[in-house]
N, C-alpha and C. Protein backbone atom coordinates (compact mmCIF):
# COMPACT_ATOMS: atom_id res chain seq x y z
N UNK A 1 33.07 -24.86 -171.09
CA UNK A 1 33.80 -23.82 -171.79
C UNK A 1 34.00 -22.60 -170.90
N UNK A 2 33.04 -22.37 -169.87
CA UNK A 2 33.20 -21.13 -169.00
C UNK A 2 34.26 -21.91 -167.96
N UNK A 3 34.68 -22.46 -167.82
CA UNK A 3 35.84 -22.75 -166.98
C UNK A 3 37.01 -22.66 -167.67
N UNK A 4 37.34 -22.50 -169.06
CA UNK A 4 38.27 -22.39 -170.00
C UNK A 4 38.53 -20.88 -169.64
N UNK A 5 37.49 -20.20 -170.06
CA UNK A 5 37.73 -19.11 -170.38
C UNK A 5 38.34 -18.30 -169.35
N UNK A 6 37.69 -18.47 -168.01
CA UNK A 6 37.82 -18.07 -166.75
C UNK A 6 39.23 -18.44 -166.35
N UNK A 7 39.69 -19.41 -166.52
CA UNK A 7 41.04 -19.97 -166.78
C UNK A 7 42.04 -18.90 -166.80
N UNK A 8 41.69 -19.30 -168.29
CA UNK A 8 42.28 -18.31 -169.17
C UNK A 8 42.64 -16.88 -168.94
N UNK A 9 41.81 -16.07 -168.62
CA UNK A 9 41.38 -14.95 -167.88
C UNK A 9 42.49 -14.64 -167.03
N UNK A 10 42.02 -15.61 -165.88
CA UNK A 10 42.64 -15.16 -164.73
C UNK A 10 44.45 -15.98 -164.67
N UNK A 11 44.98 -16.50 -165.84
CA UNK A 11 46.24 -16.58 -165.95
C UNK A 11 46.49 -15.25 -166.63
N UNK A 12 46.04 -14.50 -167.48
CA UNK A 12 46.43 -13.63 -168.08
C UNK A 12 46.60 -12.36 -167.20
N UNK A 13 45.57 -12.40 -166.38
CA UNK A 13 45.71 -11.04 -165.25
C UNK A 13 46.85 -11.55 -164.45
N UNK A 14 46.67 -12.98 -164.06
CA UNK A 14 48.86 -13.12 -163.29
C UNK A 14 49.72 -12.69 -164.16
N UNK A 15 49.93 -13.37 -165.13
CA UNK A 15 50.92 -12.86 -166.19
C UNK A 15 51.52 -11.36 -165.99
N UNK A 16 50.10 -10.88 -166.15
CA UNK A 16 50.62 -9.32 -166.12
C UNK A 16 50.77 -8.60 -164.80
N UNK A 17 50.35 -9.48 -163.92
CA UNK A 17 50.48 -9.14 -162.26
C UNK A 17 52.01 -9.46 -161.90
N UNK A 18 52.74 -10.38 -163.14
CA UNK A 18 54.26 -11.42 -162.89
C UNK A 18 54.99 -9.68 -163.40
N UNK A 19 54.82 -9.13 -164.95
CA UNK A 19 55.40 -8.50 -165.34
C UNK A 19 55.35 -7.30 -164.25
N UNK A 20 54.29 -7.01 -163.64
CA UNK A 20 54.60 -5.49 -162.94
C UNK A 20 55.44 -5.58 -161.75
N UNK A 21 55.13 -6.91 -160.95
CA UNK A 21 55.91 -6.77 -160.33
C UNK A 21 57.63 -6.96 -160.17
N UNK A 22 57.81 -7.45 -161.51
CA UNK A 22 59.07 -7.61 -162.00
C UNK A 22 59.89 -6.17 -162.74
N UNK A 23 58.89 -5.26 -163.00
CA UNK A 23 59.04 -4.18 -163.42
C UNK A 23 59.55 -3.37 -162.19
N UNK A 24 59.09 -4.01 -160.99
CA UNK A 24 58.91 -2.64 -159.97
C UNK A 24 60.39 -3.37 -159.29
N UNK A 25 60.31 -4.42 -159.70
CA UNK A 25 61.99 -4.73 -158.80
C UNK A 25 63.25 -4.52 -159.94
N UNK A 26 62.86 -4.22 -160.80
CA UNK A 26 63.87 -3.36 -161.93
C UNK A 26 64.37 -2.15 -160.80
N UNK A 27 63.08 -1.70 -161.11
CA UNK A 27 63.27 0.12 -160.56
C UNK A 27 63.50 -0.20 -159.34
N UNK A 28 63.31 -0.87 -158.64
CA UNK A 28 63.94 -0.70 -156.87
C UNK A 28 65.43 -1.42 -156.70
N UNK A 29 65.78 -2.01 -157.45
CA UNK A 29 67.52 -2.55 -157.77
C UNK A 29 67.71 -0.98 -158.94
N UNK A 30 67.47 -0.45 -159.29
CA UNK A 30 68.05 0.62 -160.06
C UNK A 30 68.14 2.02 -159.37
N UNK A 31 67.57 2.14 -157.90
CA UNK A 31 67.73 2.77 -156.52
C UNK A 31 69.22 3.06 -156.46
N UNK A 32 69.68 1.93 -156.42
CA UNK A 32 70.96 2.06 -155.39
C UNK A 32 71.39 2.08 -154.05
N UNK A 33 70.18 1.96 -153.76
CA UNK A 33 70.10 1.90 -151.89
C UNK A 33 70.54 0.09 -151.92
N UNK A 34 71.36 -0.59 -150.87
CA UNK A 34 71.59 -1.82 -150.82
C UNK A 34 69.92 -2.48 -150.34
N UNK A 35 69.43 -1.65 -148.95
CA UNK A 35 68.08 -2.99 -149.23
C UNK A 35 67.06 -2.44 -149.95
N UNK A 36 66.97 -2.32 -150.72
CA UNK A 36 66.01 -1.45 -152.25
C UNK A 36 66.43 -2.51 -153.30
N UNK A 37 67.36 -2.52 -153.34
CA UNK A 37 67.84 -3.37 -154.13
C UNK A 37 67.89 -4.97 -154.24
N UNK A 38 68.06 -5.19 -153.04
CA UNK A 38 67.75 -6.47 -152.04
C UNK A 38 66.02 -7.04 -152.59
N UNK A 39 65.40 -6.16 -152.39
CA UNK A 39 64.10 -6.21 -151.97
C UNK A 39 63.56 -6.40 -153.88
N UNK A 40 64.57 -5.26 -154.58
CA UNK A 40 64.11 -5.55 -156.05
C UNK A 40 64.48 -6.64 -156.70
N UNK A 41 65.71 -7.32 -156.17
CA UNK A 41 65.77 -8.68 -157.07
C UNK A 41 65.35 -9.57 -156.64
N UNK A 42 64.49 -9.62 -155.12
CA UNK A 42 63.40 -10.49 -154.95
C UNK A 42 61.96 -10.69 -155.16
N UNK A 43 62.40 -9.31 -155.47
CA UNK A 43 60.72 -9.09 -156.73
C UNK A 43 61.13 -9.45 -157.74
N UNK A 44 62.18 -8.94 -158.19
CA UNK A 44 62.26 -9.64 -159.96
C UNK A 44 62.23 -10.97 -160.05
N UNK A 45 62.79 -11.48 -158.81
CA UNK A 45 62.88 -13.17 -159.26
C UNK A 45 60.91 -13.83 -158.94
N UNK A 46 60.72 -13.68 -158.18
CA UNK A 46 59.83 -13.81 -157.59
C UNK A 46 58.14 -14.50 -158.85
N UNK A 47 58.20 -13.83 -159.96
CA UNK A 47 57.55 -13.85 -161.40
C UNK A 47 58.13 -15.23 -161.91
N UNK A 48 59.22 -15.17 -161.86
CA UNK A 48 59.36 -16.40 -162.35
C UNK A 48 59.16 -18.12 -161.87
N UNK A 49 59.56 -17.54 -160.64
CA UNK A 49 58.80 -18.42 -159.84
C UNK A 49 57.43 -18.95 -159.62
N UNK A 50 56.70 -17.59 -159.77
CA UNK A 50 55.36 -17.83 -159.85
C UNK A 50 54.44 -18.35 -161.29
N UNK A 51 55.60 -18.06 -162.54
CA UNK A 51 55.25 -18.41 -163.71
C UNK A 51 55.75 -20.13 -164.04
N UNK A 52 56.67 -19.93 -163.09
CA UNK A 52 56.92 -22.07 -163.40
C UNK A 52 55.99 -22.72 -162.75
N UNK A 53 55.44 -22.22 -161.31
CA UNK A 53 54.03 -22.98 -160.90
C UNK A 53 52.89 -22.94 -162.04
N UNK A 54 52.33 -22.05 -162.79
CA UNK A 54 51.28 -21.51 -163.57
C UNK A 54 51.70 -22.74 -164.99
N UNK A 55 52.73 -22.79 -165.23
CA UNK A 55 53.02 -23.60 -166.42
C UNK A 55 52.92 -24.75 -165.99
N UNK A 56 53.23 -25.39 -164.92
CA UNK A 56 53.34 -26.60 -164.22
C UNK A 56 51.65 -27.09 -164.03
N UNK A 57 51.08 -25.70 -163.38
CA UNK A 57 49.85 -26.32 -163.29
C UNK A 57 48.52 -26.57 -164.49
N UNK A 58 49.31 -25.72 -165.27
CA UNK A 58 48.39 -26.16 -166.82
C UNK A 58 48.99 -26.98 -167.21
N UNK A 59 49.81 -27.59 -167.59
CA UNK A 59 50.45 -28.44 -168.25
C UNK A 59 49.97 -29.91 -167.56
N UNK A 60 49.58 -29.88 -165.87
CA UNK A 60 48.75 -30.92 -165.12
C UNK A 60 47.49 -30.78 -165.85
N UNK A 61 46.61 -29.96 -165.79
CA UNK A 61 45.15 -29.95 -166.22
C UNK A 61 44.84 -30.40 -167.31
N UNK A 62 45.76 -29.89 -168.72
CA UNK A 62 45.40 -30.59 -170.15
C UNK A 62 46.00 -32.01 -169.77
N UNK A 63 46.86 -31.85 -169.32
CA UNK A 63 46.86 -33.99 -169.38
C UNK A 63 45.79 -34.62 -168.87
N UNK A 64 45.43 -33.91 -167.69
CA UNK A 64 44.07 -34.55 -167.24
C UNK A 64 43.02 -34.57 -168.05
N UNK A 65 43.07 -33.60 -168.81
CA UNK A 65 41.67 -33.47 -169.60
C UNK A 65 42.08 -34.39 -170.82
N UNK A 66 43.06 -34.38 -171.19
CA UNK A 66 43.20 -35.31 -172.15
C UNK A 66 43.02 -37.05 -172.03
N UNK A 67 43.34 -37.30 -171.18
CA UNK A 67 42.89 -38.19 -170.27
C UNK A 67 41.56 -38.31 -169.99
N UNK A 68 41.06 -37.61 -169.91
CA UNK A 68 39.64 -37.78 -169.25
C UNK A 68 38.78 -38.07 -170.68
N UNK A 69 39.35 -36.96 -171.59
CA UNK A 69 38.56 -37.01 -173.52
C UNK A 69 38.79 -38.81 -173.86
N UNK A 70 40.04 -39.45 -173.50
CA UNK A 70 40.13 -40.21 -174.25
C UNK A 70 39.33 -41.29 -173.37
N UNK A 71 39.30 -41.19 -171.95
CA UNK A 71 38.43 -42.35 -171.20
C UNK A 71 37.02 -42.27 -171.63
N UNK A 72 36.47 -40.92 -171.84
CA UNK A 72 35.75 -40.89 -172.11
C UNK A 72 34.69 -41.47 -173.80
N UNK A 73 35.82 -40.96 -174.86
CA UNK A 73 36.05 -42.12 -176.26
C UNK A 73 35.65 -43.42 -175.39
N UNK A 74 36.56 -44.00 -175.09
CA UNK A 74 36.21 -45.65 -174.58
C UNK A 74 35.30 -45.92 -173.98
N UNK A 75 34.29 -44.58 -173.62
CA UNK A 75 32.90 -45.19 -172.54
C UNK A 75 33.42 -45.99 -171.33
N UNK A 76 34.75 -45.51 -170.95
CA UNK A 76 35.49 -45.70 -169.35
C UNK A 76 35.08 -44.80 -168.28
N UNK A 77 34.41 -43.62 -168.34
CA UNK A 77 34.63 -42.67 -167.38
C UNK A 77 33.55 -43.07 -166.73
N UNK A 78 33.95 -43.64 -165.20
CA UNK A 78 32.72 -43.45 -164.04
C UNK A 78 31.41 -42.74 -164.34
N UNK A 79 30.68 -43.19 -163.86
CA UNK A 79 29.06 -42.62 -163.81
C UNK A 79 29.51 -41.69 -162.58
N UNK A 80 28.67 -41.06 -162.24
CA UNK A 80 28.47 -40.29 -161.11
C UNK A 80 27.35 -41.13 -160.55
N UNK A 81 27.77 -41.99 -159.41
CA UNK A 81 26.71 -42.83 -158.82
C UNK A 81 26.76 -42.43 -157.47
N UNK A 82 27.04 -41.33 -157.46
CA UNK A 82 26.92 -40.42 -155.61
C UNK A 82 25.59 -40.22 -155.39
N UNK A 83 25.59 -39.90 -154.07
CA UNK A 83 24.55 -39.14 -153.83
C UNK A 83 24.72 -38.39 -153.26
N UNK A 84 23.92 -37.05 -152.79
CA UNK A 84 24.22 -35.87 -152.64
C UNK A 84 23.86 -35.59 -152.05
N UNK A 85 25.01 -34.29 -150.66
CA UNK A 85 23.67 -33.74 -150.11
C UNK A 85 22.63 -32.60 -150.33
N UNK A 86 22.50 -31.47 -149.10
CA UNK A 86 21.14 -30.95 -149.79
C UNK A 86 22.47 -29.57 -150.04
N UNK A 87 23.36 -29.17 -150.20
CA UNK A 87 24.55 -28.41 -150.39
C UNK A 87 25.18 -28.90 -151.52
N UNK A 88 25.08 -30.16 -152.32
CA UNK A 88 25.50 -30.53 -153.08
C UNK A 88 26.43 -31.01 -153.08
N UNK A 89 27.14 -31.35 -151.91
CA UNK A 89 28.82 -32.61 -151.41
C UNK A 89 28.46 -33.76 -152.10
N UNK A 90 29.24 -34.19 -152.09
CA UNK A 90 28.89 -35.92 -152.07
C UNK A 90 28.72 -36.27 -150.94
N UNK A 91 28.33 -37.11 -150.71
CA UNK A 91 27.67 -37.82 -149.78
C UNK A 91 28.85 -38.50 -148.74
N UNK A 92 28.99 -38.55 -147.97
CA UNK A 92 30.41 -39.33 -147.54
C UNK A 92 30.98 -40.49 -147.12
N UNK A 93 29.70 -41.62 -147.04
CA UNK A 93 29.53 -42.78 -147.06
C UNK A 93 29.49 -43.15 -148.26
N UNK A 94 29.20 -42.43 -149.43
CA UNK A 94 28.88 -43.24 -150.78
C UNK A 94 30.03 -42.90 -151.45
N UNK A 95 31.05 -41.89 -151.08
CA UNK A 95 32.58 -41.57 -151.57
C UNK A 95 33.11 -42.66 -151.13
N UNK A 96 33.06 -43.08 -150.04
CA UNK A 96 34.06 -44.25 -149.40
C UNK A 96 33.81 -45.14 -149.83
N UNK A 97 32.34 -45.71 -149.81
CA UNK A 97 32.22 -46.82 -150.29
C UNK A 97 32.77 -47.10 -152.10
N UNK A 98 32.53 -45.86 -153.17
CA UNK A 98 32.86 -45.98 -154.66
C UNK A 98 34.77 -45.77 -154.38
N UNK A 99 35.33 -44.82 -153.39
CA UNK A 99 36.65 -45.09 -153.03
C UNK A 99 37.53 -46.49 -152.63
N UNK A 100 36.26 -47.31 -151.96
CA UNK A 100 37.10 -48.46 -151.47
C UNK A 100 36.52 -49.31 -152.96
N UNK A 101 35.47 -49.61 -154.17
CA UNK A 101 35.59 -50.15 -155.25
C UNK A 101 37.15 -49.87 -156.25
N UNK A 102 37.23 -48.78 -156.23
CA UNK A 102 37.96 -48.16 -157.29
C UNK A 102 39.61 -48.45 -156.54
N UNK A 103 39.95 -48.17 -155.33
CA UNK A 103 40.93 -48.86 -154.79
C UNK A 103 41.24 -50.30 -154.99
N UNK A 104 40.45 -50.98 -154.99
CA UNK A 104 40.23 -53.05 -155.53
C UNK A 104 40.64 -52.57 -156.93
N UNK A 105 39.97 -51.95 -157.55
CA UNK A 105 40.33 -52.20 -159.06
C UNK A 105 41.71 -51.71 -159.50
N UNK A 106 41.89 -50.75 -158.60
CA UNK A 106 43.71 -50.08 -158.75
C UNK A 106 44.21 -51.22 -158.62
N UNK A 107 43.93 -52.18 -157.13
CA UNK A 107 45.18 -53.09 -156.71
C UNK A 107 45.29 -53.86 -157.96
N UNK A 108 44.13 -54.34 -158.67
CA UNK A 108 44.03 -55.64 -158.96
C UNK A 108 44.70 -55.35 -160.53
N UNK A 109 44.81 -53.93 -161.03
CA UNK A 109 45.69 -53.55 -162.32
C UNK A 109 46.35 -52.15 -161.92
N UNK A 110 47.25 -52.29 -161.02
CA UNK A 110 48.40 -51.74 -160.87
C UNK A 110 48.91 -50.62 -162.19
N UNK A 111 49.35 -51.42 -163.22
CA UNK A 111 49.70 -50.72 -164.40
C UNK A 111 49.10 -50.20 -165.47
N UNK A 112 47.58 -49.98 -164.79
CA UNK A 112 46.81 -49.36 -166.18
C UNK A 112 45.99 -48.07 -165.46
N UNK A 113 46.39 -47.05 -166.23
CA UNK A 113 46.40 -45.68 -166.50
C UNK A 113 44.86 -45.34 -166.24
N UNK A 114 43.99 -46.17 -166.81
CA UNK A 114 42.49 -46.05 -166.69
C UNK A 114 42.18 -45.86 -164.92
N UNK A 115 42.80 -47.18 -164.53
CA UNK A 115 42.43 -47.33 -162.96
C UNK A 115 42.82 -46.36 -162.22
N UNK A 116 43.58 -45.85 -162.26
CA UNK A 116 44.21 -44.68 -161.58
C UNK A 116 43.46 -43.53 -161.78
N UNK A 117 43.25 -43.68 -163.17
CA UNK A 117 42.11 -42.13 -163.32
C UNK A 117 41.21 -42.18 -162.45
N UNK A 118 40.39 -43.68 -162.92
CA UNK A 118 39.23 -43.39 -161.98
C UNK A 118 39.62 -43.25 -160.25
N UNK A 119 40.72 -43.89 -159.94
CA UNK A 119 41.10 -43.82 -158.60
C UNK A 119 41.23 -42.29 -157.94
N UNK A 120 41.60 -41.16 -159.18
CA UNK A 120 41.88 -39.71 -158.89
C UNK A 120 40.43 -39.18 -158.47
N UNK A 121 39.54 -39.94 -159.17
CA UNK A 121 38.32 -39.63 -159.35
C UNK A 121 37.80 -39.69 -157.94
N UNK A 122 37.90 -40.62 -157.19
CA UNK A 122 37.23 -41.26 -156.54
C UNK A 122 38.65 -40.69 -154.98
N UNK A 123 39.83 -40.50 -154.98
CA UNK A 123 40.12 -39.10 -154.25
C UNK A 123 39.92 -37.86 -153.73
N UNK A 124 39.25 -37.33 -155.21
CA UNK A 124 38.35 -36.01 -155.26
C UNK A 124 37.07 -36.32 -155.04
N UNK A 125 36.72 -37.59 -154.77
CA UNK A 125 35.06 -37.24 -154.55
C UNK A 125 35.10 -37.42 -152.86
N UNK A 126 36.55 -37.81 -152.60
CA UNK A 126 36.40 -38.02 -150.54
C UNK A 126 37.11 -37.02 -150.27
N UNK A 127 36.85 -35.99 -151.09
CA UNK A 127 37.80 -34.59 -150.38
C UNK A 127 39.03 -34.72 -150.10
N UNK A 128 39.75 -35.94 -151.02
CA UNK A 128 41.37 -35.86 -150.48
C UNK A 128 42.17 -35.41 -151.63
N UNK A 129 42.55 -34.17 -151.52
CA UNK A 129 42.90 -33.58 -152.87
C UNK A 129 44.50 -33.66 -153.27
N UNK A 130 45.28 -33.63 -152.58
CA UNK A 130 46.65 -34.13 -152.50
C UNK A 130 46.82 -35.61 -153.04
N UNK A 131 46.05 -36.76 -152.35
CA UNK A 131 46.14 -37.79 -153.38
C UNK A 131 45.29 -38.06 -154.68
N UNK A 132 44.50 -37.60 -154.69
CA UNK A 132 43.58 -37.23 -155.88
C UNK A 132 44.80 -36.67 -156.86
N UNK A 133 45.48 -35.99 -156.64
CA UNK A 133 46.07 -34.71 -157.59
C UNK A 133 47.76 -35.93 -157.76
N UNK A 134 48.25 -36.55 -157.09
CA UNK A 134 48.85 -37.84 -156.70
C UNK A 134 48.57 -39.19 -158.00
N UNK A 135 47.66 -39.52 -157.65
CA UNK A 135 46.74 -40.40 -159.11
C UNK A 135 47.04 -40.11 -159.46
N UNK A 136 46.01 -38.94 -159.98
CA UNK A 136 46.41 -38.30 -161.51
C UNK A 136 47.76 -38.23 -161.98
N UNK A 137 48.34 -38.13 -161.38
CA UNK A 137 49.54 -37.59 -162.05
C UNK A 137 50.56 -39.08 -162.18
N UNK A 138 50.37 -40.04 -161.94
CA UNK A 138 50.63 -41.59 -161.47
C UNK A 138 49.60 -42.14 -162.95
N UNK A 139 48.24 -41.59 -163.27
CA UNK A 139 47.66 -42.18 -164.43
C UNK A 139 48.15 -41.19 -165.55
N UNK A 140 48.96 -40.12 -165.82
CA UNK A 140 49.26 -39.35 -166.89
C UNK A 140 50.86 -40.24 -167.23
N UNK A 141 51.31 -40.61 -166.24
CA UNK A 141 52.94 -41.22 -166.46
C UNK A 141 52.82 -42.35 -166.94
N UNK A 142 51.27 -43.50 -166.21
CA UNK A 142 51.44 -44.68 -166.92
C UNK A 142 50.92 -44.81 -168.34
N UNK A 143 50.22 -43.68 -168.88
CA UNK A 143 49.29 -43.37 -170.10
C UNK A 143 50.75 -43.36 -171.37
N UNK A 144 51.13 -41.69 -170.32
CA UNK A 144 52.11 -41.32 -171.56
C UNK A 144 53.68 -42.42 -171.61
N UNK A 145 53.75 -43.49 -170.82
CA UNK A 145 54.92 -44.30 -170.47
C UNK A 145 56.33 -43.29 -170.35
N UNK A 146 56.25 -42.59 -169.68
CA UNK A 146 57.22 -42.20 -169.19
C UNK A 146 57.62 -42.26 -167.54
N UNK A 147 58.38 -41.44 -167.48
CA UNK A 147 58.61 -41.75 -165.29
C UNK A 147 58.02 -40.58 -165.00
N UNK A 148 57.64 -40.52 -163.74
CA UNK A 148 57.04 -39.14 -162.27
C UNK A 148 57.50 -38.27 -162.51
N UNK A 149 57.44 -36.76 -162.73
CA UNK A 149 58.24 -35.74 -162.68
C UNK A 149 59.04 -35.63 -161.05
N UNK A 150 58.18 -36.36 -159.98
CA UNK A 150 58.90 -36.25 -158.82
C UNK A 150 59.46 -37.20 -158.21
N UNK A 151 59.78 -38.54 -159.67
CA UNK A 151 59.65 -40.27 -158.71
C UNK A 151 59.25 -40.67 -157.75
N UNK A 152 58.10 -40.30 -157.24
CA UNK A 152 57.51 -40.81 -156.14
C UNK A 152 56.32 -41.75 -156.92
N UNK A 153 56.48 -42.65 -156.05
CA UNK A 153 55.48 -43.77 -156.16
C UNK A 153 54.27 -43.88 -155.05
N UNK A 154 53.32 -44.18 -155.40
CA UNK A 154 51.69 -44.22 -155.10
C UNK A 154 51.10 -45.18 -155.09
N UNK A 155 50.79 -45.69 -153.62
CA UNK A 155 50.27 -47.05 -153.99
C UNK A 155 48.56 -46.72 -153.94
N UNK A 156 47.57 -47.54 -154.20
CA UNK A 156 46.32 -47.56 -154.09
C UNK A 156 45.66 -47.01 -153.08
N UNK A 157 45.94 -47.74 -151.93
CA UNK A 157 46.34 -46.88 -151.24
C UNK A 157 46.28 -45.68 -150.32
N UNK A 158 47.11 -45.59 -150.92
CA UNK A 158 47.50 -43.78 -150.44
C UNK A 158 48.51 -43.82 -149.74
N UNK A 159 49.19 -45.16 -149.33
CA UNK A 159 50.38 -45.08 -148.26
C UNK A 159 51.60 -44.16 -148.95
């Protein structure tokens, strides 16, 4: 729940970090100087831009978590069978090795949403966060049966 909140939090301080600075490129396009103005409608735009990443990236996280609630219902969600070091990493022989299981089980069901989760899982536990974040988003499309927001396809992988 303290990761909710903290969340939460710190979208709300962007939010209002989106509005001021959109405020301040009002008033610097309301100058009249040409690069004042320049400079203000690239601040004004600039919020919005930064508010379609912020929506984009919550709108990733509750699927994941929703995903994760319902693997979890089914008594699907991986154990944590790492081991650790004395910093608390995973271990990096025992990522690879639960990475190269969970890769077999991707190949061997391609089209189920479960495998992929755990495959995201097992991404993020070898520090590869781009395909980790890849999965996931490959097990939210085959869950919810719809297509990629970016049609890119993902093999097991990682090619």
């Amino acid at each position: 729940m303290g990761g909710k909140i903290t969340y939460f939090f710190l979208a709300t301080v962007l939010v209002i970090v989106f509005g001021v600075v959109a405020l301040e490129g009002v008033l610097l396009m309301l100058t009249g100087e040409p690069a004042a103005m320049g400079m203000g409608a690239v601040a004004f735009l600039l919020p919005f831009v930064g508010a379609w990443f912020l929506w984009h990236t919550t709108r990733f996280a509750r699927n994941a978590h929703r995903l994760a609630r319902e693997l979890e219902a089914e008594g699907g969600l991986p154990a944590d069978e790492s081991k650790r070091t004395a910093g608390g990493r995973i271990d990096r022989d025992t990522a690879d090795a639960l990475f190269a299981e969970r890769r077999a089980e991707t190949e061997g069901s391609p089209n189920d949403w479960r495998c992929w989760f755990r495959l995201a899982i097992a991404y993020h536990d070898a520090r590869d966060t781009p395909r980790a974040r890849k999965a996931m988003q490959r097990a939210i499309t085959l869950h919810d049966g719809g297509t990629s927001p970016s049609g890119a396809r993902i093999s097991p992988a990682g090619d």
